[in-house]
PDB file of N, CA and C in Angstrom:
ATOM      1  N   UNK A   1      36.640 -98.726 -51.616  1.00  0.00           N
ATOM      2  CA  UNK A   1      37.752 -98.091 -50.952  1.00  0.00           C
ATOM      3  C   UNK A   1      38.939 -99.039 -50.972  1.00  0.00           C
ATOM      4  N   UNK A   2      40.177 -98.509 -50.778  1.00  0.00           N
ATOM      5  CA  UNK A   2      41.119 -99.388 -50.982  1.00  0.00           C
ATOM      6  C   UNK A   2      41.859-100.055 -49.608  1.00  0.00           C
ATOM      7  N   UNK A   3      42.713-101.100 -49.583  1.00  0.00           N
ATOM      8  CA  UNK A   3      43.054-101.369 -48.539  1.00  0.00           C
ATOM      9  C   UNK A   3      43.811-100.474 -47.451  1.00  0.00           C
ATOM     10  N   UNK A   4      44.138-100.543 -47.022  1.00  0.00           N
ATOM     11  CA  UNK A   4      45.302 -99.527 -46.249  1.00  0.00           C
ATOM     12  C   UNK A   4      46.693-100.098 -45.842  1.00  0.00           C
ATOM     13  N   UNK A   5      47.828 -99.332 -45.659  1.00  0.00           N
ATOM     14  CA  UNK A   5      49.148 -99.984 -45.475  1.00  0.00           C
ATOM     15  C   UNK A   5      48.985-100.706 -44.372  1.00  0.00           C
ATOM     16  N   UNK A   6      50.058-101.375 -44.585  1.00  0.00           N
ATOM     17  CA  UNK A   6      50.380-101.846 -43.013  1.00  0.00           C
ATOM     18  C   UNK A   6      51.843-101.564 -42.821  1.00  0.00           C
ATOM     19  N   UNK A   7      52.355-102.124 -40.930  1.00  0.00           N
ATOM     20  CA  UNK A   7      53.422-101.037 -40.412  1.00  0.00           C
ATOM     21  C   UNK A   7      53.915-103.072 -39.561  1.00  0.00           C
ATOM     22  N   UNK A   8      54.812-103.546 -40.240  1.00  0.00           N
ATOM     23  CA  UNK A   8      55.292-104.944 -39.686  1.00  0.00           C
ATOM     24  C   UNK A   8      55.911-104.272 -38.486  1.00  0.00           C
ATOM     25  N   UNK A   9      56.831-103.202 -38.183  1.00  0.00           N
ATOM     26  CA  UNK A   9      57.001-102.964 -37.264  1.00  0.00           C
ATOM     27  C   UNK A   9      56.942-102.556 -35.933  1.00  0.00           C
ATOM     28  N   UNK A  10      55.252-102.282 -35.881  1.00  0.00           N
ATOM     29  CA  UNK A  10      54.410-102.131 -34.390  1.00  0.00           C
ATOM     30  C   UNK A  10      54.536-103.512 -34.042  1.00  0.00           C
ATOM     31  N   UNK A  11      54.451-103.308 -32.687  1.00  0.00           N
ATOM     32  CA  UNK A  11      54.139-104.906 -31.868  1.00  0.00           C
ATOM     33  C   UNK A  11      54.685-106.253 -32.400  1.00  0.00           C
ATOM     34  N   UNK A  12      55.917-106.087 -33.317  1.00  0.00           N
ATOM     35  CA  UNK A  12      56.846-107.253 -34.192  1.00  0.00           C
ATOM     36  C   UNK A  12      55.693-107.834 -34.609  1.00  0.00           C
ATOM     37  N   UNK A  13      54.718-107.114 -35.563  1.00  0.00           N
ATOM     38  CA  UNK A  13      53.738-107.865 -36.710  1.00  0.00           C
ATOM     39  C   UNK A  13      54.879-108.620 -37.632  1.00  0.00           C
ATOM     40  N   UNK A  14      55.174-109.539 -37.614  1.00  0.00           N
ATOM     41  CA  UNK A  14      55.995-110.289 -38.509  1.00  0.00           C
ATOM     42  C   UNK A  14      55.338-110.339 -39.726  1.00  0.00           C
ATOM     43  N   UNK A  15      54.442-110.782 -39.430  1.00  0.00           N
ATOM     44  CA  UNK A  15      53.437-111.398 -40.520  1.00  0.00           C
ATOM     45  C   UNK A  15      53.376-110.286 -41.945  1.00  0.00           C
ATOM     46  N   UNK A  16      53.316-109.219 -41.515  1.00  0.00           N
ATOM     47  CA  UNK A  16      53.158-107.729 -42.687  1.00  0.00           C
ATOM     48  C   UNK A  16      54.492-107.641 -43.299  1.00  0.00           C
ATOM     49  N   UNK A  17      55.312-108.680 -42.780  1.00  0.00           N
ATOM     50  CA  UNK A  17      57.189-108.274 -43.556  1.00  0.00           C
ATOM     51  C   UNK A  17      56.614-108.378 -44.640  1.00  0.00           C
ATOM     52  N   UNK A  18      57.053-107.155 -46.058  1.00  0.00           N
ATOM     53  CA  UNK A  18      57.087-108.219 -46.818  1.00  0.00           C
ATOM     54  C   UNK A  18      55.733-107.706 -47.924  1.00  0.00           C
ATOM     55  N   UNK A  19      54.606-107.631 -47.385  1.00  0.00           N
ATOM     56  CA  UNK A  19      53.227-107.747 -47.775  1.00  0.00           C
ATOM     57  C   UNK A  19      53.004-106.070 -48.623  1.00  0.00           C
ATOM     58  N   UNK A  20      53.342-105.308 -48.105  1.00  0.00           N
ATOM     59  CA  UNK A  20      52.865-103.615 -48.675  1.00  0.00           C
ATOM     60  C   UNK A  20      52.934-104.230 -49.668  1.00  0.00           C
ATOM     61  N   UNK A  21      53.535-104.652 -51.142  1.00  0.00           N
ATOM     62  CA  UNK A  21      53.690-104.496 -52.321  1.00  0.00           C
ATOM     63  C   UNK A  21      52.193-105.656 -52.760  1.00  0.00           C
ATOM     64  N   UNK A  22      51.774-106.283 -51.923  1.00  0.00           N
ATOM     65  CA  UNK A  22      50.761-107.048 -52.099  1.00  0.00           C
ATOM     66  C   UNK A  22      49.096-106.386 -52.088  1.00  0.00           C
ATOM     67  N   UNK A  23      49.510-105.341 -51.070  1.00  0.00           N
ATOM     68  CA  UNK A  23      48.229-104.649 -50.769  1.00  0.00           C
ATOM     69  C   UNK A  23      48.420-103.611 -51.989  1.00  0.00           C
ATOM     70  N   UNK A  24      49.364-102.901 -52.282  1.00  0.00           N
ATOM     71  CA  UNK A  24      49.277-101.959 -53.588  1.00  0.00           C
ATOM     72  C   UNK A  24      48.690-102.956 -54.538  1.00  0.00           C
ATOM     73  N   UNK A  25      49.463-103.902 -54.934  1.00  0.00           N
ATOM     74  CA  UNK A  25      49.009-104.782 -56.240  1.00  0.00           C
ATOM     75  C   UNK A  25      47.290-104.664 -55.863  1.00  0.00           C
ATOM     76  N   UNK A  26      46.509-105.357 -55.029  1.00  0.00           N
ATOM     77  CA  UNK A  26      45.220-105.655 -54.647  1.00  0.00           C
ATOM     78  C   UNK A  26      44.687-104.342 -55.292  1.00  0.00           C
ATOM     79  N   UNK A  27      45.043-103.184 -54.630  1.00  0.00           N
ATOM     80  CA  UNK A  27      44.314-101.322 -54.466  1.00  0.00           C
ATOM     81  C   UNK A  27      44.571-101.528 -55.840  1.00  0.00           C
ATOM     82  N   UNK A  28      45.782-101.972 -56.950  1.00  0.00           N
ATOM     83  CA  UNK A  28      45.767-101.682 -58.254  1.00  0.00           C
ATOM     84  C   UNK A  28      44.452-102.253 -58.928  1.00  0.00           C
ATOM     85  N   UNK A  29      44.459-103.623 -58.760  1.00  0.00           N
ATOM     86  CA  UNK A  29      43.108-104.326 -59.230  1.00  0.00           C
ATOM     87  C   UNK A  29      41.489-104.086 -58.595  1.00  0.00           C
ATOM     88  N   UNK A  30      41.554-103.341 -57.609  1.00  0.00           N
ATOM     89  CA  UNK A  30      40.051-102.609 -57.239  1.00  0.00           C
ATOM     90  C   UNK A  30      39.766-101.205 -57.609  1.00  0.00           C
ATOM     91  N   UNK A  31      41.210-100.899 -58.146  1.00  0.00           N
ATOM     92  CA  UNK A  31      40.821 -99.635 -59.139  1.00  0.00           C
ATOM     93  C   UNK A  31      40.332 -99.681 -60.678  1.00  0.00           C
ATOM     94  N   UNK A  32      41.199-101.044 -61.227  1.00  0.00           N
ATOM     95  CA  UNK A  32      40.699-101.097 -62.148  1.00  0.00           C
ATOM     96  C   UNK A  32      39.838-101.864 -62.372  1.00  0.00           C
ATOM     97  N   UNK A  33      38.992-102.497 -61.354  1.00  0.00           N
ATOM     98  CA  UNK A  33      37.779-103.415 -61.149  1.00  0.00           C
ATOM     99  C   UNK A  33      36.498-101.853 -61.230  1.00  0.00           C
ATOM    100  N   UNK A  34      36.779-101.150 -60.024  1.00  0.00           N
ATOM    101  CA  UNK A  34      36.332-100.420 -60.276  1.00  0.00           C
ATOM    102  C   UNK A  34      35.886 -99.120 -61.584  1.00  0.00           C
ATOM    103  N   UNK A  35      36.903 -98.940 -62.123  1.00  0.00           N
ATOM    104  CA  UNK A  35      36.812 -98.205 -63.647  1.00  0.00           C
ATOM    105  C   UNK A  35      35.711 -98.771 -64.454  1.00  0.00           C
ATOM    106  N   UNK A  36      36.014 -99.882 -64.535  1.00  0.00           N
ATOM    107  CA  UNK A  36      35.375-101.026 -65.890  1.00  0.00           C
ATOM    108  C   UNK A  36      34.148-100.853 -65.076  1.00  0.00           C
ATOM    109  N   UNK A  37      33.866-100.747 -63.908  1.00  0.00           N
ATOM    110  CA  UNK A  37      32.083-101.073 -63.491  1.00  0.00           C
ATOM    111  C   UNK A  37      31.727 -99.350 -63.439  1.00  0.00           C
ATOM    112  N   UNK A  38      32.501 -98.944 -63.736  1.00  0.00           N
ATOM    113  CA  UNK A  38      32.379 -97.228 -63.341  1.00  0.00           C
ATOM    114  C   UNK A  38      31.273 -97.275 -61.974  1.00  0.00           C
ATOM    115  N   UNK A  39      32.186 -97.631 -60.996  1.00  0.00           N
ATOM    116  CA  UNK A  39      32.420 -97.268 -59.315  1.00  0.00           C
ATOM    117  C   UNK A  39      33.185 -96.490 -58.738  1.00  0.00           C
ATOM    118  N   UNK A  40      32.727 -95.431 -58.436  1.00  0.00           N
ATOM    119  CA  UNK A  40      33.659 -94.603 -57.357  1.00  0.00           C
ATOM    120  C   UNK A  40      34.315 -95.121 -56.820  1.00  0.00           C
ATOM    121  N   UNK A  41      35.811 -95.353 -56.840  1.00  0.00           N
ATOM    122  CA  UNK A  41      37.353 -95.825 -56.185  1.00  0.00           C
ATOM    123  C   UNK A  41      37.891 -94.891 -55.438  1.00  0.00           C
ATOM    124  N   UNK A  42      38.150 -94.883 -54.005  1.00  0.00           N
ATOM    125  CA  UNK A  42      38.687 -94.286 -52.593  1.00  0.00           C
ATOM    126  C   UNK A  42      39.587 -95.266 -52.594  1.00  0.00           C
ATOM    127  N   UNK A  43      41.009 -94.175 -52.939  1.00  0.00           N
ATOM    128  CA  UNK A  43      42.564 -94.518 -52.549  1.00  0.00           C
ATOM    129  C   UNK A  43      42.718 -93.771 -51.481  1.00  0.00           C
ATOM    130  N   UNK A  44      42.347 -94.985 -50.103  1.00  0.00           N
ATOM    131  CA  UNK A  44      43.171 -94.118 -48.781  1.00  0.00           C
ATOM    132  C   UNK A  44      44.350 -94.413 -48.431  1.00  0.00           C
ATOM    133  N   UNK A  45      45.192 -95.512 -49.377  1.00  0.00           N
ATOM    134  CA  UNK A  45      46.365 -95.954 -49.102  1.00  0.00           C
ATOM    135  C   UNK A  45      47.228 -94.473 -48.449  1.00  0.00           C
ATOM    136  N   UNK A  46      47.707 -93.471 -49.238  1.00  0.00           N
ATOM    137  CA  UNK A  46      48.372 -92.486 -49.434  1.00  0.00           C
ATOM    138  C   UNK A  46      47.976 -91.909 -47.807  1.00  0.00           C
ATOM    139  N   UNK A  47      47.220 -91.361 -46.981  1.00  0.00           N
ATOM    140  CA  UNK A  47      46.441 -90.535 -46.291  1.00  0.00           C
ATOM    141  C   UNK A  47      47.161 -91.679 -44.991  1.00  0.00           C
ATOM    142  N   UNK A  48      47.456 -92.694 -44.808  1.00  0.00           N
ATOM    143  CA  UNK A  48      47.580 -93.234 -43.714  1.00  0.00           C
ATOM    144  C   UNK A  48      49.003 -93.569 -43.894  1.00  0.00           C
ATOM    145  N   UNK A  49      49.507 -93.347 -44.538  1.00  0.00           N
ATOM    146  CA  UNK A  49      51.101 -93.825 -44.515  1.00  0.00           C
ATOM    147  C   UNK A  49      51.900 -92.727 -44.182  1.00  0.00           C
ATOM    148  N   UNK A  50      53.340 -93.061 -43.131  1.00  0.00           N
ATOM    149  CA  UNK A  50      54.015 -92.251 -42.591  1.00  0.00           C
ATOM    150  C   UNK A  50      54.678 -91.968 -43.571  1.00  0.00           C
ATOM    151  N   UNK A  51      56.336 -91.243 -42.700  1.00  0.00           N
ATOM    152  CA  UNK A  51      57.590 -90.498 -43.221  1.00  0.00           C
ATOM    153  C   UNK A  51      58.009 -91.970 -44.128  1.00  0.00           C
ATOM    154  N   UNK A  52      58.183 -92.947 -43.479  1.00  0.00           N
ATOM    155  CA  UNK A  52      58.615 -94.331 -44.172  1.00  0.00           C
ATOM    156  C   UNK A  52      57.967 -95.270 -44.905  1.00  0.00           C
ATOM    157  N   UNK A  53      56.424 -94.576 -45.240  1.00  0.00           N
ATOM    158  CA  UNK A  53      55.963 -94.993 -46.241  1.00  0.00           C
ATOM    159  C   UNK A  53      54.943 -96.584 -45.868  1.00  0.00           C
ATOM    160  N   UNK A  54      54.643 -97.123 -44.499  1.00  0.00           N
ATOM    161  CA  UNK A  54      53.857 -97.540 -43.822  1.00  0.00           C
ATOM    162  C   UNK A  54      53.040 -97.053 -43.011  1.00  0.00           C
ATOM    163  N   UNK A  55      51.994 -97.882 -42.356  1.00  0.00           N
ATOM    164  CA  UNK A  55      50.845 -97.426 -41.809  1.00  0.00           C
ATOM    165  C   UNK A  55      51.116 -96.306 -40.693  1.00  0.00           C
ATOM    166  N   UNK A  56      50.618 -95.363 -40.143  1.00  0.00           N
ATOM    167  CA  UNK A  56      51.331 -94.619 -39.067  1.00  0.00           C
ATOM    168  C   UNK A  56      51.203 -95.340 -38.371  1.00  0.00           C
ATOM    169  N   UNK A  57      52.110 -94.857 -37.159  1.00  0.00           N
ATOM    170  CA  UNK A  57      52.096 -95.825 -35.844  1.00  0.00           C
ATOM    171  C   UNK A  57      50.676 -95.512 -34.839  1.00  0.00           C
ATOM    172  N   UNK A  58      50.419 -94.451 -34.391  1.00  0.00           N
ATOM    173  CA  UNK A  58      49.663 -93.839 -33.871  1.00  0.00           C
ATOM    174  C   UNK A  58      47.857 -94.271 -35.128  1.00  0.00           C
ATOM    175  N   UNK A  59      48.236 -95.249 -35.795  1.00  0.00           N
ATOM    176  CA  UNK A  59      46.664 -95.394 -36.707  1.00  0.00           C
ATOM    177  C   UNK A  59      46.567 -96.997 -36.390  1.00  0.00           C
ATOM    178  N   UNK A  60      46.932 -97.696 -35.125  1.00  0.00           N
ATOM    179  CA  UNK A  60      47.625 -98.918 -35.699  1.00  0.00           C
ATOM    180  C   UNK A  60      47.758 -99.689 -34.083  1.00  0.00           C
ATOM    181  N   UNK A  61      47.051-100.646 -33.435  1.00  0.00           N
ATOM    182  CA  UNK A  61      48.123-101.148 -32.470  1.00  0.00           C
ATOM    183  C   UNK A  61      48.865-102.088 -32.729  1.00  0.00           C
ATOM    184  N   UNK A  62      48.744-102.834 -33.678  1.00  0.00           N
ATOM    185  CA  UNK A  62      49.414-104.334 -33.913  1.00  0.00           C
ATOM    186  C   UNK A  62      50.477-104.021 -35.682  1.00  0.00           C
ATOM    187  N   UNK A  63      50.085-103.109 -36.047  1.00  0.00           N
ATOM    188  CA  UNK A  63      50.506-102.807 -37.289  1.00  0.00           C
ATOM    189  C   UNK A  63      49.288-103.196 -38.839  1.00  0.00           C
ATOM    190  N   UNK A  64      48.389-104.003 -38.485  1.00  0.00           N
ATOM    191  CA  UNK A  64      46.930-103.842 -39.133  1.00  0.00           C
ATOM    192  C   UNK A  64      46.054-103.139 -38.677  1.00  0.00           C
ATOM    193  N   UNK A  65      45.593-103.644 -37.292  1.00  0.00           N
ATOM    194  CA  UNK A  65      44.102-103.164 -37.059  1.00  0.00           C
ATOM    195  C   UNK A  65      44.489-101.479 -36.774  1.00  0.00           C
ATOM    196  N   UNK A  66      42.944-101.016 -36.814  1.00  0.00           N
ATOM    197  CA  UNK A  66      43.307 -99.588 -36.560  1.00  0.00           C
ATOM    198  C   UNK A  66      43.068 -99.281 -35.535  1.00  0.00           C
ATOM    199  N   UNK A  67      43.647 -98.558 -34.910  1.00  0.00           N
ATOM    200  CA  UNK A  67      42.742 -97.865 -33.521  1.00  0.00           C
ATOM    201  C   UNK A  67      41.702 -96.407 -33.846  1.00  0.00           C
ATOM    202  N   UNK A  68      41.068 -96.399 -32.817  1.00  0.00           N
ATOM    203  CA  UNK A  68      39.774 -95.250 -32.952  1.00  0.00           C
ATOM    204  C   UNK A  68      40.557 -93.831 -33.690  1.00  0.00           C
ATOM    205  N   UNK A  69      41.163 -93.568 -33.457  1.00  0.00           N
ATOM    206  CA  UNK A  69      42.166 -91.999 -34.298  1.00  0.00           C
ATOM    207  C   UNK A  69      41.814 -92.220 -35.522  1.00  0.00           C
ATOM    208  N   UNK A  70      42.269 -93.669 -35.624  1.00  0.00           N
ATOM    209  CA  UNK A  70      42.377 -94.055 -37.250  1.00  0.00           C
ATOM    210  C   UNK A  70      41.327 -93.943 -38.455  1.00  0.00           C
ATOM    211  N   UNK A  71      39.863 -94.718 -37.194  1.00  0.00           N
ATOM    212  CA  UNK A  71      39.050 -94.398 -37.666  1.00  0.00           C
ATOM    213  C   UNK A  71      38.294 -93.158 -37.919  1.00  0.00           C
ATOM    214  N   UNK A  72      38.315 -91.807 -36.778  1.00  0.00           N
ATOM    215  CA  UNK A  72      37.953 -91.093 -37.128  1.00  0.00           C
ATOM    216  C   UNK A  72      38.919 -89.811 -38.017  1.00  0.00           C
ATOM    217  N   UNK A  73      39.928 -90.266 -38.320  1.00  0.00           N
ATOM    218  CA  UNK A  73      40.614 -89.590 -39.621  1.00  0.00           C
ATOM    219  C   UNK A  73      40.080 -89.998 -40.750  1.00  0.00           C
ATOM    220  N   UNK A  74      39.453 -91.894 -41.027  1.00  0.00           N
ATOM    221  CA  UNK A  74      39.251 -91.883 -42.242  1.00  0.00           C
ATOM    222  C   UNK A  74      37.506 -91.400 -42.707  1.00  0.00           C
ATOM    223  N   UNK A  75      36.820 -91.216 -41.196  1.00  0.00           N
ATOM    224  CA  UNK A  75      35.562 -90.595 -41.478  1.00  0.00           C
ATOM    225  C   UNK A  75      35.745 -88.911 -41.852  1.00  0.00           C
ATOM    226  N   UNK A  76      36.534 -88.362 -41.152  1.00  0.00           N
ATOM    227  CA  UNK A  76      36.783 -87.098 -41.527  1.00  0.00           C
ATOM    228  C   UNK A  76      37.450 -86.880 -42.782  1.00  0.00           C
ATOM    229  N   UNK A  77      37.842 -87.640 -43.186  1.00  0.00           N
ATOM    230  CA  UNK A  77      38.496 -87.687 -44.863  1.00  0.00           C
ATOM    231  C   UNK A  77      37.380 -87.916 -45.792  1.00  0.00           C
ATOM    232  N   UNK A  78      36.566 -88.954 -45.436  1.00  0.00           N
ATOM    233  CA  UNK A  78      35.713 -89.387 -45.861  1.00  0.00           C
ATOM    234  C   UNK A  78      34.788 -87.664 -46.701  1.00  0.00           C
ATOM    235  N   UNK A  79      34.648 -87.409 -45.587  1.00  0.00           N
ATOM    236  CA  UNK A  79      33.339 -86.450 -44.902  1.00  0.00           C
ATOM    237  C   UNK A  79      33.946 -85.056 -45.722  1.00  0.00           C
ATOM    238  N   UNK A  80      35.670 -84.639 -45.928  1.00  0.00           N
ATOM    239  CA  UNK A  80      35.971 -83.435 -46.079  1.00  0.00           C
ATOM    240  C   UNK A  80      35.702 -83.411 -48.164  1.00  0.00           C
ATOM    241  N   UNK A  81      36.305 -84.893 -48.148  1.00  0.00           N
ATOM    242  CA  UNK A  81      35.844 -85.150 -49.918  1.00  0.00           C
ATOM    243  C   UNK A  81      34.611 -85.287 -50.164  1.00  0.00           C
ATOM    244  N   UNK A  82      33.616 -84.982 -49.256  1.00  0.00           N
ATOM    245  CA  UNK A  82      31.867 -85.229 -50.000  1.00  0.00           C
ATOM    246  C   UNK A  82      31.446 -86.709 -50.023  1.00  0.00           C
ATOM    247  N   UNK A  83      32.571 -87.467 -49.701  1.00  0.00           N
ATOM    248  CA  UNK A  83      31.411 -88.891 -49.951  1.00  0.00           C
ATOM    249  C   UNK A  83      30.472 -89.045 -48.954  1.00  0.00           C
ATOM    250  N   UNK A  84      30.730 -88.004 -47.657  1.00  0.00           N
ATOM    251  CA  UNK A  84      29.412 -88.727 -47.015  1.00  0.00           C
ATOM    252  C   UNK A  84      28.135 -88.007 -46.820  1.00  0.00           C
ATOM    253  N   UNK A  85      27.807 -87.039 -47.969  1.00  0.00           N
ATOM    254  CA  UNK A  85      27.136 -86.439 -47.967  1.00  0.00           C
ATOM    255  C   UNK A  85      25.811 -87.826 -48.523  1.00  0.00           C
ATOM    256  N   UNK A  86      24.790 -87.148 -47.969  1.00  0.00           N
ATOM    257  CA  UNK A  86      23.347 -87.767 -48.332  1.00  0.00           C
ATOM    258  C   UNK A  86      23.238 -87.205 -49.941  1.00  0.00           C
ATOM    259  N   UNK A  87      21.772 -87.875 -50.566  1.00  0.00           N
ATOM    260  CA  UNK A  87      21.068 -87.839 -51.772  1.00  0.00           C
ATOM    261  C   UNK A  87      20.523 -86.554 -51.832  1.00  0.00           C
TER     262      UNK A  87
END
């Protein structure tokens, strides 16, 4: 699965100024890490990013970590594409 955005502007995450183009680059190279091993690759980048193109606010208290919403959007995403179906 791929990383997810981040939002420098919750809670003045300073630290995320800056970084989105780092986490795409990464999601680029675990996709194509993934291809070459032919591994199923989950791009949730897209699914968690707002109107402005960072993490939502409401997925987020610090602008990384997620809060519980967050998580159960990405299980229900998970769950609506079939990956979490059993054998």
């Amino acid at each position: 699965q791929s990383l997810l955005p981040l939002n420098p502007g919750v809670s003045g995450f300073l630290q995320g100024v800056g970084k989105q183009n780092q986490v795409l680059m990464c999601n680029q190279l675990l996709a194509k890490v993934a291809e070459e091993t032919e591994v199923t690759f989950i791009n949730l980048f897209p699914y968690f990013l707002n109107d402005d193109l960072l993490l939502k606010e409401e997925f987020t208290y610090d602008g990384v970590h997620l809060t519980r919403k967050a998580y159960e959007f990405w299980v229900n995403h998970l769950d609506k594409k079939g990956y979490l179906e059993g054998p």
